[in-house]
N, C-alpha and C. Protein backbone atom coordinates (compact mmCIF):
# COMPACT_ATOMS: atom_id res chain seq x y z
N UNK A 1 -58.43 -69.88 1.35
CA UNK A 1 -57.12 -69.38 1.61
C UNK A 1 -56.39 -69.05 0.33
N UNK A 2 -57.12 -69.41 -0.82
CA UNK A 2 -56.32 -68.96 -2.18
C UNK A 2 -55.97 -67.42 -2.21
N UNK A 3 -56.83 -67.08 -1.75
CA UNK A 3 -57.24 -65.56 -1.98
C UNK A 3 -56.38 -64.39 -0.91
N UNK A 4 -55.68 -65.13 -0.19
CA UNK A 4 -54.97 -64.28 0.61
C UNK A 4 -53.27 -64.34 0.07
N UNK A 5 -52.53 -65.34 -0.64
CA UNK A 5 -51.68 -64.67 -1.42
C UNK A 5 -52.20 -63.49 -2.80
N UNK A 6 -53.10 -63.59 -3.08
CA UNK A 6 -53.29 -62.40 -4.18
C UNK A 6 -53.78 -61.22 -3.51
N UNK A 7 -54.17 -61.25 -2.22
CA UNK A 7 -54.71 -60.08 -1.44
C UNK A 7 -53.34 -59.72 -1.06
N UNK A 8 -52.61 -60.40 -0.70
CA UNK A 8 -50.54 -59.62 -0.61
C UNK A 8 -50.25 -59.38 -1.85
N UNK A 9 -50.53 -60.11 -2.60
CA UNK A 9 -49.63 -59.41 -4.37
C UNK A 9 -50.71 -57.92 -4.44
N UNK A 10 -51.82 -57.87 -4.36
CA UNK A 10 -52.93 -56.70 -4.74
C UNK A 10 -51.94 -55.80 -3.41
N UNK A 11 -52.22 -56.09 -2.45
CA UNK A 11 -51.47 -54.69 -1.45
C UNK A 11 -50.20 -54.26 -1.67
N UNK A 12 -49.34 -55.44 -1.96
CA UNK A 12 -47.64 -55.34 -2.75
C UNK A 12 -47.54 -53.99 -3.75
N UNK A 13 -48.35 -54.70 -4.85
CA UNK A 13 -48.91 -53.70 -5.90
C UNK A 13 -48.59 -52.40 -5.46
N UNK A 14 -49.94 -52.42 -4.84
CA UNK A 14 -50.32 -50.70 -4.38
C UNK A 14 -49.41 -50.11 -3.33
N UNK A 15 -48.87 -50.94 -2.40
CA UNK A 15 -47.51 -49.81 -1.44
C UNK A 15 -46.50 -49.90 -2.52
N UNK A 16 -46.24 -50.92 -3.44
CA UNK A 16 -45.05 -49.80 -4.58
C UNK A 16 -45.60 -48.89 -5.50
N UNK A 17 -46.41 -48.77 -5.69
CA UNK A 17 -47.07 -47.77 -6.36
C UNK A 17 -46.99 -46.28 -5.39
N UNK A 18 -47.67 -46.51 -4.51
CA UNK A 18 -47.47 -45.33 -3.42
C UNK A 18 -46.57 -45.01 -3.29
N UNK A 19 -45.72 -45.72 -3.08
CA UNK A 19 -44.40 -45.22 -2.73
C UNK A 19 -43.63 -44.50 -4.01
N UNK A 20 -43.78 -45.35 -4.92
CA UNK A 20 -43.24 -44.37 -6.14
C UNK A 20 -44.23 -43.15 -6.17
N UNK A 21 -45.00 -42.99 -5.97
CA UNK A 21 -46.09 -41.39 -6.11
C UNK A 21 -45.22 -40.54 -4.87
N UNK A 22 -45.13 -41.29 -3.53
CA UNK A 22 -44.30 -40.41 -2.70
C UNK A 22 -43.19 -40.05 -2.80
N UNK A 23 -42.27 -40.95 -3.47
CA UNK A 23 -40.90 -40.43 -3.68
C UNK A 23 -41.00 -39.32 -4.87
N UNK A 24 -41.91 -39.35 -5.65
CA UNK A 24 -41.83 -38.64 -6.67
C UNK A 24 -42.69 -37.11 -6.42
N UNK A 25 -43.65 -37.23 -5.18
CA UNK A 25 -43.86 -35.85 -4.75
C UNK A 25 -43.03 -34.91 -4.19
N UNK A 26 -41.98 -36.03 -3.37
CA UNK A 26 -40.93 -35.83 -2.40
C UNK A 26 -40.28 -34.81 -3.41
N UNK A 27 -39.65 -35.59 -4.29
CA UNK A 27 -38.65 -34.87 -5.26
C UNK A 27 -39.32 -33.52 -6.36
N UNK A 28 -40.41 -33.37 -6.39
CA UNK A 28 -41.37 -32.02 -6.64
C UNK A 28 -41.41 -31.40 -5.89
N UNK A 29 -41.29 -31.77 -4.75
CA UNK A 29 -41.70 -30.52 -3.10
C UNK A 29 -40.03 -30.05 -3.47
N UNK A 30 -39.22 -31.05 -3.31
CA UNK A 30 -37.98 -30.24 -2.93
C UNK A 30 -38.15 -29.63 -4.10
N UNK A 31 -38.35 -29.89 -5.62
CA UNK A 31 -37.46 -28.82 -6.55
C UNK A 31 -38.41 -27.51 -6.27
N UNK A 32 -39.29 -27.15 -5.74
CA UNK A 32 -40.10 -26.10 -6.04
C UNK A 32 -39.70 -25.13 -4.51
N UNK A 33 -39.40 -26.16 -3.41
CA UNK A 33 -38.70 -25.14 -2.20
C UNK A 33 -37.74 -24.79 -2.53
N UNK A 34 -36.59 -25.47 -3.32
CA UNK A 34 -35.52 -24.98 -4.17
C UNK A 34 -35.90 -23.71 -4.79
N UNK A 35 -36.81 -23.61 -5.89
CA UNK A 35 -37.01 -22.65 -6.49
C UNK A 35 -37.19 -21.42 -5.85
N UNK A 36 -37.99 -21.84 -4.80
CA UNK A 36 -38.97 -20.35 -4.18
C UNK A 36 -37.78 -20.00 -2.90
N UNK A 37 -36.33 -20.26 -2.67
CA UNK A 37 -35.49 -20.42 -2.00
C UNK A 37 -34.68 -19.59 -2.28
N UNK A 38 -34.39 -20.02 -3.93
CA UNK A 38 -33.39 -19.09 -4.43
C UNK A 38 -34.07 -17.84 -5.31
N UNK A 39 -35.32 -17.73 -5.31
CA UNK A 39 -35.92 -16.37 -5.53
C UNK A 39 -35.52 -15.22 -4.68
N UNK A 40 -36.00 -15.75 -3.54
CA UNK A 40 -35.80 -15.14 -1.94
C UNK A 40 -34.45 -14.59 -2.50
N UNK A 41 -33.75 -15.38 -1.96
CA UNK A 41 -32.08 -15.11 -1.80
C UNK A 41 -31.67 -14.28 -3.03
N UNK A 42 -32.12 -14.56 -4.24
CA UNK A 42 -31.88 -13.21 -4.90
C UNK A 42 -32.48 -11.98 -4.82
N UNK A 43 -34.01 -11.62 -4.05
CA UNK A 43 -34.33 -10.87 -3.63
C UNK A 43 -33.57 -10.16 -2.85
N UNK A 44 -33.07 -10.65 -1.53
CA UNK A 44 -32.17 -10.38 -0.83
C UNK A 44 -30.67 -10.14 -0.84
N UNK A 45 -30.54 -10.11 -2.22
CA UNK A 45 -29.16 -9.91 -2.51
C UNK A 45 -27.97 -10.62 -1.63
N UNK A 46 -28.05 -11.81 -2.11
CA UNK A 46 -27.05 -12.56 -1.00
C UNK A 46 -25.90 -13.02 -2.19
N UNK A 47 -24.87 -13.16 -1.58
CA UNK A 47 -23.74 -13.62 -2.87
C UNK A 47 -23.52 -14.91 -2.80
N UNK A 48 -22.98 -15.45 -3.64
CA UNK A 48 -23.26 -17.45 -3.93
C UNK A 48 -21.56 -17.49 -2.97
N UNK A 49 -21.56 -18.53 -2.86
CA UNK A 49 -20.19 -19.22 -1.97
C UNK A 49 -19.24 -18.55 -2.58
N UNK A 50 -18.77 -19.05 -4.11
CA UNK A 50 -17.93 -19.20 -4.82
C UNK A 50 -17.16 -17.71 -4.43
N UNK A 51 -17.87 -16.59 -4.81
CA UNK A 51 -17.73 -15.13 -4.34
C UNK A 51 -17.29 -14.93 -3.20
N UNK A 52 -18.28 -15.21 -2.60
CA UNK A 52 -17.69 -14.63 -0.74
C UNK A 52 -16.33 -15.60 -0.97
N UNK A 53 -16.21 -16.44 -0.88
CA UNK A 53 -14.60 -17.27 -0.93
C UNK A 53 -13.66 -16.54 -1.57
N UNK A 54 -13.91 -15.78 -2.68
CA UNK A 54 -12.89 -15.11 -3.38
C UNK A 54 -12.36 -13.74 -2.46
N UNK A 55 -13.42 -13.20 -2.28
CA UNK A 55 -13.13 -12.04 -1.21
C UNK A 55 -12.69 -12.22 -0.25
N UNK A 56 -13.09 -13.42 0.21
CA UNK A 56 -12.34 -13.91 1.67
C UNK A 56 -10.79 -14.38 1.55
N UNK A 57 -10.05 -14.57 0.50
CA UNK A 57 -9.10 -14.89 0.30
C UNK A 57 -8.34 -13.42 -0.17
N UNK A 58 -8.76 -12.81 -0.61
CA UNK A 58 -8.13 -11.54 -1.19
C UNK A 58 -8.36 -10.92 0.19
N UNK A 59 -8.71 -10.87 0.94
CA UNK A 59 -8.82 -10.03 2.33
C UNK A 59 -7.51 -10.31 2.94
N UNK A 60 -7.63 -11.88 2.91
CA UNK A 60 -6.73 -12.53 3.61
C UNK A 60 -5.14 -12.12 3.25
N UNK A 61 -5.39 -11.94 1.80
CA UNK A 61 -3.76 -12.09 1.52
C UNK A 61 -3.71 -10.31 1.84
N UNK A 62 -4.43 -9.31 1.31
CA UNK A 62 -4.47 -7.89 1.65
C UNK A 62 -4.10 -7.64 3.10
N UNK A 63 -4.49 -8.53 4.36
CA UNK A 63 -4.10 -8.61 5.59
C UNK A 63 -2.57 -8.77 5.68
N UNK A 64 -2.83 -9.74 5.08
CA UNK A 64 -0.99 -10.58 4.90
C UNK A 64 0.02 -9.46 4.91
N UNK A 65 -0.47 -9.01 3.71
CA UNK A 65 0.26 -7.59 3.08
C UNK A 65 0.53 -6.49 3.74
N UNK A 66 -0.48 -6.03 4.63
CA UNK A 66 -0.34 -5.16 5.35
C UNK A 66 0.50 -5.46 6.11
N UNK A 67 0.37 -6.40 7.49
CA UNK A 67 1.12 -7.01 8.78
C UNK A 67 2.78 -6.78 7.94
N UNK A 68 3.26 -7.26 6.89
CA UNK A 68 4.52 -7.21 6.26
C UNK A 68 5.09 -5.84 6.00
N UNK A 69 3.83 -4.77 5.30
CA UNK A 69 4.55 -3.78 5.49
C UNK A 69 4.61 -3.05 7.07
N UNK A 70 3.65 -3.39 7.56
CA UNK A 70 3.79 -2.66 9.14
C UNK A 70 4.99 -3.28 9.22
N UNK A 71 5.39 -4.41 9.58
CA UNK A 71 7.06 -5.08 10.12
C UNK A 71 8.17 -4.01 9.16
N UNK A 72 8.04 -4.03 7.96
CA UNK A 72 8.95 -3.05 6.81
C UNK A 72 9.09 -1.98 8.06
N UNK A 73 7.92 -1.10 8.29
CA UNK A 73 7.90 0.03 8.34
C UNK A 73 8.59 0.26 9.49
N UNK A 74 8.56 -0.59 10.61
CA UNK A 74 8.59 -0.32 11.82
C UNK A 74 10.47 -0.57 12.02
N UNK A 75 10.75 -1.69 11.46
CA UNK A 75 12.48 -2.10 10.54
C UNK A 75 12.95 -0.65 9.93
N UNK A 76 12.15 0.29 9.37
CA UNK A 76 12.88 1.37 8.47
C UNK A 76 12.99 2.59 9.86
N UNK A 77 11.57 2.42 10.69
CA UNK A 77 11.73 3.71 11.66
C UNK A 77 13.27 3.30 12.93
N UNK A 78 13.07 2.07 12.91
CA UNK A 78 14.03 2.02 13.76
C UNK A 78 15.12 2.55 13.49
N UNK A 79 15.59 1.61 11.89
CA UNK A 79 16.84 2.41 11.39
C UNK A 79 16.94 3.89 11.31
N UNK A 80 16.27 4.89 10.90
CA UNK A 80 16.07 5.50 11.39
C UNK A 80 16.39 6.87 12.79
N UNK A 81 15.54 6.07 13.55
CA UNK A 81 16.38 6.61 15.15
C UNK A 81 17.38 6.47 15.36
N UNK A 82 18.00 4.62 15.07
CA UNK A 82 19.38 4.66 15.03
C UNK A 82 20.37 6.14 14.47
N UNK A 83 20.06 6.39 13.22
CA UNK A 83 20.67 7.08 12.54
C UNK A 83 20.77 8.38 13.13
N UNK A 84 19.99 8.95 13.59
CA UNK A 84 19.56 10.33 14.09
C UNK A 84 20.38 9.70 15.72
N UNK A 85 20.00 8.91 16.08
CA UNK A 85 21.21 9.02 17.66
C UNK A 85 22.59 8.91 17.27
N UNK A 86 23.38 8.58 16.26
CA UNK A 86 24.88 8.75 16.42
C UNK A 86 24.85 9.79 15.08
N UNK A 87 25.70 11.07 16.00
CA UNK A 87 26.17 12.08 15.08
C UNK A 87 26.84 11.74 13.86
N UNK A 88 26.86 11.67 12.54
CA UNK A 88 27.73 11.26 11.52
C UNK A 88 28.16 12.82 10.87
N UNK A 89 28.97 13.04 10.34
CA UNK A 89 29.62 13.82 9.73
C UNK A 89 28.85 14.28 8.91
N UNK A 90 28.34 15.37 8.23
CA UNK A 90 27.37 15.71 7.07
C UNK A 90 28.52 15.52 5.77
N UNK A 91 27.33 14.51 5.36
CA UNK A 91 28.07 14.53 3.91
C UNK A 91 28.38 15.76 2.75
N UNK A 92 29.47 15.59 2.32
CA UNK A 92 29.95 16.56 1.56
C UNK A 92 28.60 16.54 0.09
N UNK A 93 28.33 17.55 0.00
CA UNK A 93 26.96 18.12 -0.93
C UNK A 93 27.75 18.50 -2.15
N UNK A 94 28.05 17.86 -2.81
CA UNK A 94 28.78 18.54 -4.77
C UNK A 94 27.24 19.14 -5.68
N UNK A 95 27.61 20.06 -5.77
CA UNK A 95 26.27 21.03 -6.54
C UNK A 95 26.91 21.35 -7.73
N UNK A 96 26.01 21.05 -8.59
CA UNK A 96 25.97 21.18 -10.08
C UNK A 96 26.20 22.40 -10.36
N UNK A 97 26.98 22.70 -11.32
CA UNK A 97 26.64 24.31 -11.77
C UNK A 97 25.59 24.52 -12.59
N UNK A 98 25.01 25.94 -12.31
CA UNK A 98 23.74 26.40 -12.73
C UNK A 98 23.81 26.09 -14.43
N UNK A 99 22.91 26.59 -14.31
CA UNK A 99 22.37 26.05 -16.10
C UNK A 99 22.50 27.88 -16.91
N UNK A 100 23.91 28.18 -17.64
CA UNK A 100 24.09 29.27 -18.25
C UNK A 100 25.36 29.96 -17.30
N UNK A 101 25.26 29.31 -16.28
CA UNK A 101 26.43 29.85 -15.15
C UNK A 101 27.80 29.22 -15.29
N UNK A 102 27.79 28.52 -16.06
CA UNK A 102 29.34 27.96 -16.01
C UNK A 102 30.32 28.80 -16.76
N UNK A 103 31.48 27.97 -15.91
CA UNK A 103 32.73 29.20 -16.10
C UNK A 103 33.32 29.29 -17.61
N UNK A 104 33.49 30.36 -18.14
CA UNK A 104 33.96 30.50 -19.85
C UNK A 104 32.82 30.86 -20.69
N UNK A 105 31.46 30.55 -19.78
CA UNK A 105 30.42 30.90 -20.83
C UNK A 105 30.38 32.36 -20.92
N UNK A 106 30.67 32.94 -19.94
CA UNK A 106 30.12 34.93 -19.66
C UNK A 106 28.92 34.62 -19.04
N UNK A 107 28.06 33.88 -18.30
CA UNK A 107 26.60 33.66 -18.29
C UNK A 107 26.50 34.38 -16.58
N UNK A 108 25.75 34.91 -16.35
CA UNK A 108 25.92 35.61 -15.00
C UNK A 108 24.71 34.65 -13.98
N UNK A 109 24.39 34.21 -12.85
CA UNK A 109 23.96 33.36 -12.20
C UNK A 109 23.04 34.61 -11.71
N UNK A 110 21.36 34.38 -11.43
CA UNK A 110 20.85 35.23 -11.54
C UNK A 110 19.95 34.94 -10.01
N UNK A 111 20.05 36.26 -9.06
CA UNK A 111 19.60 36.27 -7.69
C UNK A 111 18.29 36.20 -7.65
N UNK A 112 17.46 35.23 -6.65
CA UNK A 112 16.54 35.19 -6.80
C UNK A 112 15.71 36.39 -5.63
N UNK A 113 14.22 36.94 -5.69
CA UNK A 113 14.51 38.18 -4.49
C UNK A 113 14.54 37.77 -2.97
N UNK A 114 15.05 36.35 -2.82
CA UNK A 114 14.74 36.17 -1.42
C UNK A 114 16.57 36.17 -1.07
N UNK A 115 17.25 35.71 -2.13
CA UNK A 115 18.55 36.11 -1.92
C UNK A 115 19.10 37.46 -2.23
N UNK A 116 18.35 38.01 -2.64
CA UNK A 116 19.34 39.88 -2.92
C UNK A 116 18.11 40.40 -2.30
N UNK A 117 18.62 41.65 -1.47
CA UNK A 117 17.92 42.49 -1.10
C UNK A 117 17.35 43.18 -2.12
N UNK A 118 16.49 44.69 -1.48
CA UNK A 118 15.94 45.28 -2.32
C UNK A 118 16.90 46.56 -3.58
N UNK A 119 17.99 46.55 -2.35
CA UNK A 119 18.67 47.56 -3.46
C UNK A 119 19.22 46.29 -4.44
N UNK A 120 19.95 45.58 -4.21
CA UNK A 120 20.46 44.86 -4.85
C UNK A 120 19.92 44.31 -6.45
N UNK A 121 18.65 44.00 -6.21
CA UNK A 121 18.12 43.80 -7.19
C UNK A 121 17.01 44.62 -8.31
N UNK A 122 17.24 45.81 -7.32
CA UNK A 122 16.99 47.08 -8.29
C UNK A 122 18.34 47.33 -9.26
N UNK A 123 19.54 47.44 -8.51
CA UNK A 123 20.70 47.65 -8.85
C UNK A 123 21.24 46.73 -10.45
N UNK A 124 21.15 45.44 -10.08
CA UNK A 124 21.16 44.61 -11.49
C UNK A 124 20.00 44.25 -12.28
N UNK A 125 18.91 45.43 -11.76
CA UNK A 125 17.90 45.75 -13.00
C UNK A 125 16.87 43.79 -13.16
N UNK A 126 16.44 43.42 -12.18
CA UNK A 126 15.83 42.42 -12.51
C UNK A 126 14.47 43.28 -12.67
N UNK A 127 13.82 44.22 -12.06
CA UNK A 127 12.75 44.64 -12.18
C UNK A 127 11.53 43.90 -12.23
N UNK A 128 11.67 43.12 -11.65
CA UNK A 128 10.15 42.45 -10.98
C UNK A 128 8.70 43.67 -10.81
N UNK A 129 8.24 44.16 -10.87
CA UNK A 129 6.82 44.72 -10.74
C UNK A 129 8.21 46.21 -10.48
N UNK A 130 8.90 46.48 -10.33
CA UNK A 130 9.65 47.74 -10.50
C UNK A 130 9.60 48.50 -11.78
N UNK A 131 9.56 50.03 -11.59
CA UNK A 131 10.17 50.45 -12.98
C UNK A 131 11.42 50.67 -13.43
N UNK A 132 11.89 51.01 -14.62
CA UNK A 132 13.13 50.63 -14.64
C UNK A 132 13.62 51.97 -14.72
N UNK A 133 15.07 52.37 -14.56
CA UNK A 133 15.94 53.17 -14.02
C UNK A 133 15.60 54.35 -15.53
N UNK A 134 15.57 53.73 -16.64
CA UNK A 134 15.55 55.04 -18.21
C UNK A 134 13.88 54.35 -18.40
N UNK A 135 13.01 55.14 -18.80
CA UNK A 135 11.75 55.48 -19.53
C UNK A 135 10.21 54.98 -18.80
N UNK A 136 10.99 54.69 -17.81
CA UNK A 136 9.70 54.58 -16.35
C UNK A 136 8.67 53.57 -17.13
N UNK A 137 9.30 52.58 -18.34
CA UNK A 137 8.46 51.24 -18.17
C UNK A 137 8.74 50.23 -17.23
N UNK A 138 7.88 49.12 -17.21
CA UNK A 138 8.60 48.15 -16.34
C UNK A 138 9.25 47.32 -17.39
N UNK A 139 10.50 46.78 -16.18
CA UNK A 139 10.88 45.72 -17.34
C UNK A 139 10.62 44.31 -17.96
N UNK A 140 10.65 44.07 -18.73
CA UNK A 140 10.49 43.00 -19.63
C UNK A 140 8.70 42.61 -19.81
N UNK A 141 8.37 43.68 -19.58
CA UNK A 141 6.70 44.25 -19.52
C UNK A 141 6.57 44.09 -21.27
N UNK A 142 7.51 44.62 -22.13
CA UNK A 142 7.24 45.28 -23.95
C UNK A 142 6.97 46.11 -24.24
N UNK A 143 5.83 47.08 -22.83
CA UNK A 143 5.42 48.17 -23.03
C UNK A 143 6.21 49.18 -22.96
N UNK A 144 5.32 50.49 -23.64
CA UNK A 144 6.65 51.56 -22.86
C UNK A 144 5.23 52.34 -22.69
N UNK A 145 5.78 53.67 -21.63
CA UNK A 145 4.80 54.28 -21.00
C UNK A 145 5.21 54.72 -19.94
């Protein structure tokens, strides 16, 4: 019977031994499915967490953003209609004087051809693609001819 505590220390032995060989294959299997895991996945072009989270938050607030201006927008159309249903008085329009047209200068305010007819603006000689009244150039052409 001596021989059967050292036949438990001899088997003791060897299941911690095993077991350290298994835990330590264990932890080789995983790092190498790890490896051949994230090959894949970069093959496949997949994006890491950190990323998709960023986008997912910038979506979020870009959503945000929108819904706020839709409310803006829909606040401005109303006002809006309001405005256009009660008649208001047209506001009085103060117009600048032209640029060379003011009074004391001598500067003459110059018709454009949708405001002067055709005699009209033969008459004060703007001559647009016209010839002019003495030497049958056009005017402000340089040429003569």
């Amino acid at each position: 019977m001596a021989n059967t505590p050292r036949l438990f220390e001899d088997l003791s032995r060897v299941a911690s031994g095993a077991m350290g060989t298994v835990v330590g294959m264990r932890d080789e299997a995983e790092a190498q499915l790890r490896q051949r895991l994230e090959r894949v996945l970069e093959r496949m072009d997949v994006v890491p967490r950190e990323e998709f989270e960023a986008v997912r938050a910038m979506a979020a607030k870009a959503r945000d953003e929108q819904e706020a201006m839709a409310d803006r927008l829909a606040a401005l159309e109303s006002r809006l209609a309001d405005l256009e249903k009660t008649p208001a008085a047209k506001p009085a329009v103060k117009r600048a004087p032209a640029k060379g047209g003011s009074a004391g200068t001598g500067g003459a305010k110059r018709a454009g051809p949708a405001k002067a007819g055709a005699k009209g603006a033969a008459a004060k000689g703007s001559g647009r693609g016209r010839t002019a009244a003495k030497g049958g150039a056009k005017a402000g052409s340089g040429t003569e001819g």
